[in-house]
C-alpha atoms as a PDB file:
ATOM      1  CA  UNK A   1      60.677 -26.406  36.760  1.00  0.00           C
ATOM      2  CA  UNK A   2      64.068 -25.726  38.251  1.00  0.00           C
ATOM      3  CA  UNK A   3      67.273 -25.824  35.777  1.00  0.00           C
ATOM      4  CA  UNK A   4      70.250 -27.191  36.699  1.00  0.00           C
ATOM      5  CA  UNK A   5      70.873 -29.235  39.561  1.00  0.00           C
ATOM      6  CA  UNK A   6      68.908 -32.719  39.936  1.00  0.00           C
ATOM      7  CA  UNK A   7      66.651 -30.950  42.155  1.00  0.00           C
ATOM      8  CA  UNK A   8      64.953 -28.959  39.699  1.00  0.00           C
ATOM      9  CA  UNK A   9      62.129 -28.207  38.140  1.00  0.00           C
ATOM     10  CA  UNK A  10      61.296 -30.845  34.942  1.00  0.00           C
ATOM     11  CA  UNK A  11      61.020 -27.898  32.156  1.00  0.00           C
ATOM     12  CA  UNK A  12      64.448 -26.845  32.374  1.00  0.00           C
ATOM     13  CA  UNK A  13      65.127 -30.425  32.034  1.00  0.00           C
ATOM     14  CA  UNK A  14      63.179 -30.584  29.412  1.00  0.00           C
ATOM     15  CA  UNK A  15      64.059 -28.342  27.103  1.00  0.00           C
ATOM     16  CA  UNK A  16      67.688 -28.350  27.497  1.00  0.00           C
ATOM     17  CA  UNK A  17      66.501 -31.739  26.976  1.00  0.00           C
ATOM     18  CA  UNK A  18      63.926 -29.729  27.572  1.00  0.00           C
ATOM     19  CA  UNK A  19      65.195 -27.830  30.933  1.00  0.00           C
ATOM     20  CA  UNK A  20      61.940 -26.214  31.268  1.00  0.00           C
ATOM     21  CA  UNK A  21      62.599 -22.780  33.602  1.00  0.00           C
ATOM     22  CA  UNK A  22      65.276 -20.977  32.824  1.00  0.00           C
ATOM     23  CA  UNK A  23      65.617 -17.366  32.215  1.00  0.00           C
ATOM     24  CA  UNK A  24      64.283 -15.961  28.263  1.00  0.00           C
ATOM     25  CA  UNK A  25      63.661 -13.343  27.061  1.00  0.00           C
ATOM     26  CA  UNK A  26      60.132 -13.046  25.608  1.00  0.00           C
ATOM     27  CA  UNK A  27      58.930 -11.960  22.129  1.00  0.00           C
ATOM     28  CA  UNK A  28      55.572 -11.523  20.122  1.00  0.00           C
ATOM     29  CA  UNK A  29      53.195 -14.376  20.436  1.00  0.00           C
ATOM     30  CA  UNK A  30      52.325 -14.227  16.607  1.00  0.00           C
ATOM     31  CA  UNK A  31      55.380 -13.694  15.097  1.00  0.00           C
ATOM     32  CA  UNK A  32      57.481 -17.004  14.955  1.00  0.00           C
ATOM     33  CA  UNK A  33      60.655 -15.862  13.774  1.00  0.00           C
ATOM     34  CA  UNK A  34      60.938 -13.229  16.375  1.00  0.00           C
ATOM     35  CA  UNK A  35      64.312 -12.854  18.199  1.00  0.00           C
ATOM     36  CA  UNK A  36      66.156 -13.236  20.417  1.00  0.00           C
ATOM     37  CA  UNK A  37      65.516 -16.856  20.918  1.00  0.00           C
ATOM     38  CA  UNK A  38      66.933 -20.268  20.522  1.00  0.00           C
ATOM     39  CA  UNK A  39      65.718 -23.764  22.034  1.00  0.00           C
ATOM     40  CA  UNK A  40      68.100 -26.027  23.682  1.00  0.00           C
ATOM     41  CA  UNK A  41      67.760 -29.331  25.062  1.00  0.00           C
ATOM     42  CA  UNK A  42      69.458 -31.246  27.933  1.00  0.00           C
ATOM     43  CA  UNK A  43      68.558 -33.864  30.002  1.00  0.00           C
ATOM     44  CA  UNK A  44      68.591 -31.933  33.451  1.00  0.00           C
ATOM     45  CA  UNK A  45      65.295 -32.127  34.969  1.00  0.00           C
ATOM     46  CA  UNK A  46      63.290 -28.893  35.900  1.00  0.00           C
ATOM     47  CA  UNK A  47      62.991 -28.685  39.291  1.00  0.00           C
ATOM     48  CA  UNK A  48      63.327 -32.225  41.058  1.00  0.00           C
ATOM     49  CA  UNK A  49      64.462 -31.207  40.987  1.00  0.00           C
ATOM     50  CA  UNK A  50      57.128 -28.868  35.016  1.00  0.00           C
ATOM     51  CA  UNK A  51      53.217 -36.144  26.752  1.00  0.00           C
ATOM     52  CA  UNK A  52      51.926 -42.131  22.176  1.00  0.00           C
ATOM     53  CA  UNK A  53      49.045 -42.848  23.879  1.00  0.00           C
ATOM     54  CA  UNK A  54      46.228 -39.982  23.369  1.00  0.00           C
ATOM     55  CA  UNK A  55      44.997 -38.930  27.056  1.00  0.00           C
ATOM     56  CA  UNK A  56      42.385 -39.748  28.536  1.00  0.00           C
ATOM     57  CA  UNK A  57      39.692 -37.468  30.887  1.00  0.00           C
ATOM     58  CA  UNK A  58      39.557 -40.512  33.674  1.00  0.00           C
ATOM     59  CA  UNK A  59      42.543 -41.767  35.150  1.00  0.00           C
ATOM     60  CA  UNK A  60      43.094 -45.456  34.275  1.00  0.00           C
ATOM     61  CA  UNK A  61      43.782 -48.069  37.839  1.00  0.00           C
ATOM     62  CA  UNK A  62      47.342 -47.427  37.069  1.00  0.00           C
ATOM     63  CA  UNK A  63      47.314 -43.935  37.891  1.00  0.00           C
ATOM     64  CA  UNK A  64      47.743 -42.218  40.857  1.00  0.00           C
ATOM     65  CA  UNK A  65      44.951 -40.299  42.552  1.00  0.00           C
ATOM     66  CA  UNK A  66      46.421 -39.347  45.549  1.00  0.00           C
ATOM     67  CA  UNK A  67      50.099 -39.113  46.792  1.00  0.00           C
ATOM     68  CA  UNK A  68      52.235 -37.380  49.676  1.00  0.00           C
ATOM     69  CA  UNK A  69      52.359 -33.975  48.112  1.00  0.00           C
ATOM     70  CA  UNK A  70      48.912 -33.447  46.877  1.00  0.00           C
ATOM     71  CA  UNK A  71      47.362 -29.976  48.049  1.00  0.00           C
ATOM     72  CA  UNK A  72      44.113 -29.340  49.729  1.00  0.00           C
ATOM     73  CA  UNK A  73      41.396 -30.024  47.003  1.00  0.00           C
ATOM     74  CA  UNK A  74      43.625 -30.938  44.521  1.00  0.00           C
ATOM     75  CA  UNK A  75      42.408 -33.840  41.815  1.00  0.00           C
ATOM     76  CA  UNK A  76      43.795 -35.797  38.956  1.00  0.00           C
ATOM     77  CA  UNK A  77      43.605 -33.083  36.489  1.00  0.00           C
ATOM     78  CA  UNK A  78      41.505 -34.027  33.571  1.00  0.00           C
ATOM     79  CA  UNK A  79      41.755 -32.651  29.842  1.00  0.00           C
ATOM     80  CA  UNK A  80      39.273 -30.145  28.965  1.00  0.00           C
ATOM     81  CA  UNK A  81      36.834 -30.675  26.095  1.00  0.00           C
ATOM     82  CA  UNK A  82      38.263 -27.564  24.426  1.00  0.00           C
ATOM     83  CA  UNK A  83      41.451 -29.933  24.459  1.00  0.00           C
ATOM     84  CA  UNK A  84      40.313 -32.309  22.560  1.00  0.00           C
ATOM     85  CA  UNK A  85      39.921 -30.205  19.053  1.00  0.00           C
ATOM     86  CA  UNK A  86      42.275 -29.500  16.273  1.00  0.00           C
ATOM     87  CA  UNK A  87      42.699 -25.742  16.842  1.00  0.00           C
ATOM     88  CA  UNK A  88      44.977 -23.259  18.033  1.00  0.00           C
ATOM     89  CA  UNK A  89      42.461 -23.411  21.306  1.00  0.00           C
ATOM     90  CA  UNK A  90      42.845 -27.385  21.470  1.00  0.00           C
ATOM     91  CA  UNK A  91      46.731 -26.925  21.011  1.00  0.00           C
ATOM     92  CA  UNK A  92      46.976 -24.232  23.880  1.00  0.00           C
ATOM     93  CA  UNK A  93      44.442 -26.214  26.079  1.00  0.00           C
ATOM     94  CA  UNK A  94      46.521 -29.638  25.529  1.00  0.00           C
ATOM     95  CA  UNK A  95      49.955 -27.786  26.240  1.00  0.00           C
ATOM     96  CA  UNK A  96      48.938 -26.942  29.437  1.00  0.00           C
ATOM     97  CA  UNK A  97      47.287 -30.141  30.391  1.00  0.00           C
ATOM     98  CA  UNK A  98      50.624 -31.868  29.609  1.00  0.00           C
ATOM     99  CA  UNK A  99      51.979 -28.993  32.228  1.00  0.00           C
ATOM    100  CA  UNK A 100      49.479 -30.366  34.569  1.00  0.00           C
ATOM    101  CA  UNK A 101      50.664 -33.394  34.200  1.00  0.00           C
ATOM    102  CA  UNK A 102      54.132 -32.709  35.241  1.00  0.00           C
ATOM    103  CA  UNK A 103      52.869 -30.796  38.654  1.00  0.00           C
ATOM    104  CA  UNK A 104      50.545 -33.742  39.091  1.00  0.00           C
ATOM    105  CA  UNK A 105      53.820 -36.251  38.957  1.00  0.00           C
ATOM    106  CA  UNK A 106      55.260 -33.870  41.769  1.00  0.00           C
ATOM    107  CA  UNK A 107      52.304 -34.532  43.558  1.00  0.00           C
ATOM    108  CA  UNK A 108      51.970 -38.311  43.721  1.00  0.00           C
ATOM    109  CA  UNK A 109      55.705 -39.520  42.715  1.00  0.00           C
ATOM    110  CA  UNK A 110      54.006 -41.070  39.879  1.00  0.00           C
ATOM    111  CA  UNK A 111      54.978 -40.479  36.279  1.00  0.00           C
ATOM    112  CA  UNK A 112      51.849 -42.365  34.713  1.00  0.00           C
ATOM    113  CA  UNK A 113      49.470 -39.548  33.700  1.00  0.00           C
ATOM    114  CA  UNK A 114      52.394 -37.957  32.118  1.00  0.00           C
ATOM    115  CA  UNK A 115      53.255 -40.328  30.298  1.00  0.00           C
ATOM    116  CA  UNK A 116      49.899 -41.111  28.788  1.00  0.00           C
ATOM    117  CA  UNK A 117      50.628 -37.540  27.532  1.00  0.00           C
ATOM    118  CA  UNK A 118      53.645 -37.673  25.131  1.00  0.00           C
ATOM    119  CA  UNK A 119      54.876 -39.695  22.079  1.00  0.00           C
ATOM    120  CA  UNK A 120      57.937 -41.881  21.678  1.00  0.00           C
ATOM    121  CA  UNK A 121      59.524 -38.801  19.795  1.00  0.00           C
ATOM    122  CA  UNK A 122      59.849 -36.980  23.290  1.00  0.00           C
ATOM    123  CA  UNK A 123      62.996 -38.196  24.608  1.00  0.00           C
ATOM    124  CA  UNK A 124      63.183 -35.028  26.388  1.00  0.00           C
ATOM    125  CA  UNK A 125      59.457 -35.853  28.045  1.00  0.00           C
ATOM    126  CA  UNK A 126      60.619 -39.385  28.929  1.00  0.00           C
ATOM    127  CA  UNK A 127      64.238 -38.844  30.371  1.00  0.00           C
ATOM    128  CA  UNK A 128      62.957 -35.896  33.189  1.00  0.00           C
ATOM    129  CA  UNK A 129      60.586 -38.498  34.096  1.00  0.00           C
ATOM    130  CA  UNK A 130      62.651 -41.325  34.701  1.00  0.00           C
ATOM    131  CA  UNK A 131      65.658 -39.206  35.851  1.00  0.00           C
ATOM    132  CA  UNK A 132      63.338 -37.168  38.573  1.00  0.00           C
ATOM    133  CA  UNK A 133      59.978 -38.900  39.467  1.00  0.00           C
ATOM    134  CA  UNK A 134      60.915 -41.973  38.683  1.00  0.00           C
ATOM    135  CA  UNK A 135      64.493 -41.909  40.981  1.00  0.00           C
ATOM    136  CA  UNK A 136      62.897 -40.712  43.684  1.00  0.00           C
ATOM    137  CA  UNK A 137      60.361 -42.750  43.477  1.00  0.00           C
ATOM    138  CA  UNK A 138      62.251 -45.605  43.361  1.00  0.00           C
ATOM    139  CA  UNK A 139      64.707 -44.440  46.225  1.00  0.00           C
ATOM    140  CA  UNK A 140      61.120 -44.197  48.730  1.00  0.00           C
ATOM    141  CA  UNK A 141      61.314 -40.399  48.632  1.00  0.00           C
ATOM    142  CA  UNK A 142      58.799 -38.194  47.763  1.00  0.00           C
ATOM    143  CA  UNK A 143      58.906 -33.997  46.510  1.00  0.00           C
ATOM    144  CA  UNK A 144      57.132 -31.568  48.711  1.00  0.00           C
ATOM    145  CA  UNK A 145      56.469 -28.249  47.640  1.00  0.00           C
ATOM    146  CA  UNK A 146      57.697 -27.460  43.316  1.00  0.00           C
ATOM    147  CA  UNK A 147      53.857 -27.476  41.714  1.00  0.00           C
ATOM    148  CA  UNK A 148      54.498 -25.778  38.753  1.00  0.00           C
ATOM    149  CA  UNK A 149      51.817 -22.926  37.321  1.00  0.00           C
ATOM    150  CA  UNK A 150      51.303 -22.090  33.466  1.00  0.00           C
ATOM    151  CA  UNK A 151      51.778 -17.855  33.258  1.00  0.00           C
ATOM    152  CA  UNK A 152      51.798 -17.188  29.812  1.00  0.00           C
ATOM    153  CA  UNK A 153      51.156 -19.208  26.697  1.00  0.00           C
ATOM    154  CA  UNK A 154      52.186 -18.415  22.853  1.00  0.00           C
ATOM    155  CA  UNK A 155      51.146 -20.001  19.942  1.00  0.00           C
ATOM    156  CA  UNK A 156      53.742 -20.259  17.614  1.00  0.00           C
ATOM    157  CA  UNK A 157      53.762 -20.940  13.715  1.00  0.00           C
ATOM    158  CA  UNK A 158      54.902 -24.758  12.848  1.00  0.00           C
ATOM    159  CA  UNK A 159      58.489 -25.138  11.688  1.00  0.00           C
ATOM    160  CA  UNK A 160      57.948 -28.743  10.529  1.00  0.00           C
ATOM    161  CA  UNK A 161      59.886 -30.280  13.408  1.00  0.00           C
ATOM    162  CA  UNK A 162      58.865 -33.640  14.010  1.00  0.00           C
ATOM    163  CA  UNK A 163      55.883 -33.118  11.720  1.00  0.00           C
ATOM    164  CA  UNK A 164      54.328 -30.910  14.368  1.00  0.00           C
ATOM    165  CA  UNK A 165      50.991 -29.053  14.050  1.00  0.00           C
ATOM    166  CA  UNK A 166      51.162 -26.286  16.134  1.00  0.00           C
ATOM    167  CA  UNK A 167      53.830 -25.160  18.959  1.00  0.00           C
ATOM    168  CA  UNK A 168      52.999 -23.543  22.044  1.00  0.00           C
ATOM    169  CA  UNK A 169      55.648 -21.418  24.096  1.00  0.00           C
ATOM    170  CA  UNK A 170      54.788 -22.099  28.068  1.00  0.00           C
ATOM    171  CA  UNK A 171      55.826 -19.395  30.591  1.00  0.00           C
ATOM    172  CA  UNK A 172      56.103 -21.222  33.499  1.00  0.00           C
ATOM    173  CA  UNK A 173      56.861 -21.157  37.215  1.00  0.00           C
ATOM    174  CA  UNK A 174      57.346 -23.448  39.859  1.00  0.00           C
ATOM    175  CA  UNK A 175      57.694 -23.505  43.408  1.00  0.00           C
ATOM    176  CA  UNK A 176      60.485 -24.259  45.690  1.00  0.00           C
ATOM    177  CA  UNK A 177      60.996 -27.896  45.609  1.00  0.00           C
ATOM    178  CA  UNK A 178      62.279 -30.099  48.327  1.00  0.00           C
ATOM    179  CA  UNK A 179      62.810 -34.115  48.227  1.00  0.00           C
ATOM    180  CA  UNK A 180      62.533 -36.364  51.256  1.00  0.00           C
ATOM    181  CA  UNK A 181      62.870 -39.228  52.685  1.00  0.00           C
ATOM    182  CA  UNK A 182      59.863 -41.197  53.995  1.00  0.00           C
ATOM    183  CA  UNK A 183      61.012 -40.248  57.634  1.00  0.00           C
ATOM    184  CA  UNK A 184      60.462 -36.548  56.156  1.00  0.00           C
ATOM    185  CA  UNK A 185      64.204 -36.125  56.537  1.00  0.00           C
ATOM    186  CA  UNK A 186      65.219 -33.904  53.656  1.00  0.00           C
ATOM    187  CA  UNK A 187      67.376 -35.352  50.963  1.00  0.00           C
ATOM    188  CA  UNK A 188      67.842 -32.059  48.519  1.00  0.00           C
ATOM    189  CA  UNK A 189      66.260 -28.813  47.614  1.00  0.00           C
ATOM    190  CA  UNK A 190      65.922 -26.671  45.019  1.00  0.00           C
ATOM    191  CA  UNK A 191      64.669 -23.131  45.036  1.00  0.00           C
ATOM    192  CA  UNK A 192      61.737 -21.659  43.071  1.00  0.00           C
ATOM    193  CA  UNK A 193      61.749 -20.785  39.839  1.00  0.00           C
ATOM    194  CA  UNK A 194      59.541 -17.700  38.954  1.00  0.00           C
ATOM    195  CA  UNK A 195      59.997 -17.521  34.867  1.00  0.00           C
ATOM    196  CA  UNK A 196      61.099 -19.728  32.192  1.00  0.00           C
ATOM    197  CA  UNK A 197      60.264 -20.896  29.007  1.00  0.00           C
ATOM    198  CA  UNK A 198      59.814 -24.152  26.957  1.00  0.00           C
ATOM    199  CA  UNK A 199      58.877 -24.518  23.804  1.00  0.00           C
ATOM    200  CA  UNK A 200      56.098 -27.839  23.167  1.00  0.00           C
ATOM    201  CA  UNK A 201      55.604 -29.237  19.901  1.00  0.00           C
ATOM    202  CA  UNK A 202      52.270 -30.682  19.274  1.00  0.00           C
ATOM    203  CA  UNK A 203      50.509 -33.147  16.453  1.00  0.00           C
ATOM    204  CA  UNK A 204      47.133 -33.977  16.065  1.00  0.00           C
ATOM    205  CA  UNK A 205      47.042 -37.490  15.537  1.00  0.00           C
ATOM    206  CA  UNK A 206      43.245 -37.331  13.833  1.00  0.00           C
ATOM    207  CA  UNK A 207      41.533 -37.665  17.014  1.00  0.00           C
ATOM    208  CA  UNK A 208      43.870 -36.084  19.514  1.00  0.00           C
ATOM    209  CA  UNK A 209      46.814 -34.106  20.620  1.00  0.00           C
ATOM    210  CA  UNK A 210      50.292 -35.560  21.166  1.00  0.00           C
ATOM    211  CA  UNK A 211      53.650 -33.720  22.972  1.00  0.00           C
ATOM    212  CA  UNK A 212      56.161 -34.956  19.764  1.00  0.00           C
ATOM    213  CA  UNK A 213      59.158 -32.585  21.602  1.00  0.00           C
ATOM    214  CA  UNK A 214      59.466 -29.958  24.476  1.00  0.00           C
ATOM    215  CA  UNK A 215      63.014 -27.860  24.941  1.00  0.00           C
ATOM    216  CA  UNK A 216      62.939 -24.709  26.919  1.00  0.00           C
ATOM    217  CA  UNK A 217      63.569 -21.590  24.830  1.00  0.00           C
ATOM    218  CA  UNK A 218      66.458 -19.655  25.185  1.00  0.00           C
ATOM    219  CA  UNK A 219      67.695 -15.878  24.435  1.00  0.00           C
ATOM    220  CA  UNK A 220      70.519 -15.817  21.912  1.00  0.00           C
END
């Protein structure tokens, strides 16, 4: 969830294309049109530098279940039942799975789960994956350190962006991120990233959640 550099965190990247961690100031959690705030989007990653296929609770053969950065009883994280209902809960719950996804990617190299997670209408969600997991995935290197934690979550009124049903604000933070080769030489680095940000807009498709945009939020 770094901002910035290549190294970075995804939600910086992602929501100033949606750089997801970058310093906001915070505001009421009920009142929408509180201020200052402003979303951007770019298409720097996080921290590399952290959803139209509805998810599913088992991970399919393509996805990864283990990988070189996976921590000590870590597992493929799996959507909660509460995630799976058209609520304000069920919006919250599938915000941060999506998040989940993202520190699972750092974990494995593998963008899969996260994809599964998104719609076509998150360029933002698809261009930190292929620009960060992806490219060092493809270059044989792999991130150690840079899970990223949900701190805070807001549920926002609907603003009838990409026919969105709810939007959740995610306060996130990630740790310090490094990328290496596979002779554990290191490549780049990014440091943590205790607060920032990003705004996720979710629809419920009739039978699940979807991540239609997500652009990190922004004071004014």
């Amino acid at each position: 969830m770094h901002f910035g550099g290549y190294a970075r965190f995804g939600v910086t990247a992602a929501i100033v294309s949606c750089a997801v961690l970058a310093g906001c100031s915070s505001s009421s959690p009920d009142d929408p049109s509180s201020s200052p705030r402003s979303v951007t989007g770019s298409s720097s990653s996080p921290s590399s530098r952290s959803v139209s296929p509805s998810p599913t609770t088992h991970p399919s053969p393509k996805i990864a279940t283990t990988g070189p950065n996976v921590r000590p009883g870590e597992t493929v994280p799996v959507l909660p039942k509460a995630g799976r209902r058209n609520s304000g809960l069920g919006a919250d719950t599938y915000a941060r799975y999506w998040i989940s996804t993202l520190s699972w990617a750092y974990s494995t190299t593998d963008s899969g789960l996260a994809r599964m997670a998104f719609a076509p209408s998150c360029t933002s969600c698809s261009r930190f994956l292929s620009n960060l997991i992806d490219d060092v995935h493809q270059a044989g290197e792999h991130f150690s350190g840079g899970h990223i934690a949900v701190t805070n979550s807001d549920l926002r009124a609907a603003d009838g962006h990409l026919n969105a049903s709810r939007i959740v604000d995610l306060t996130l933070r990630q740790e310090a991120l490094r990328i290496l080769d596979d002779a554990g030489s290191l490549k780049r680095s990014s440091p943590a990233v205790k607060s920032v940000i990003y705004r996720t807009w979710l629809r419920w498709t009739g039978s699940a959640w979807t991540v239609v945009d997500w652009k990190r939020v922004v004071a004014e």
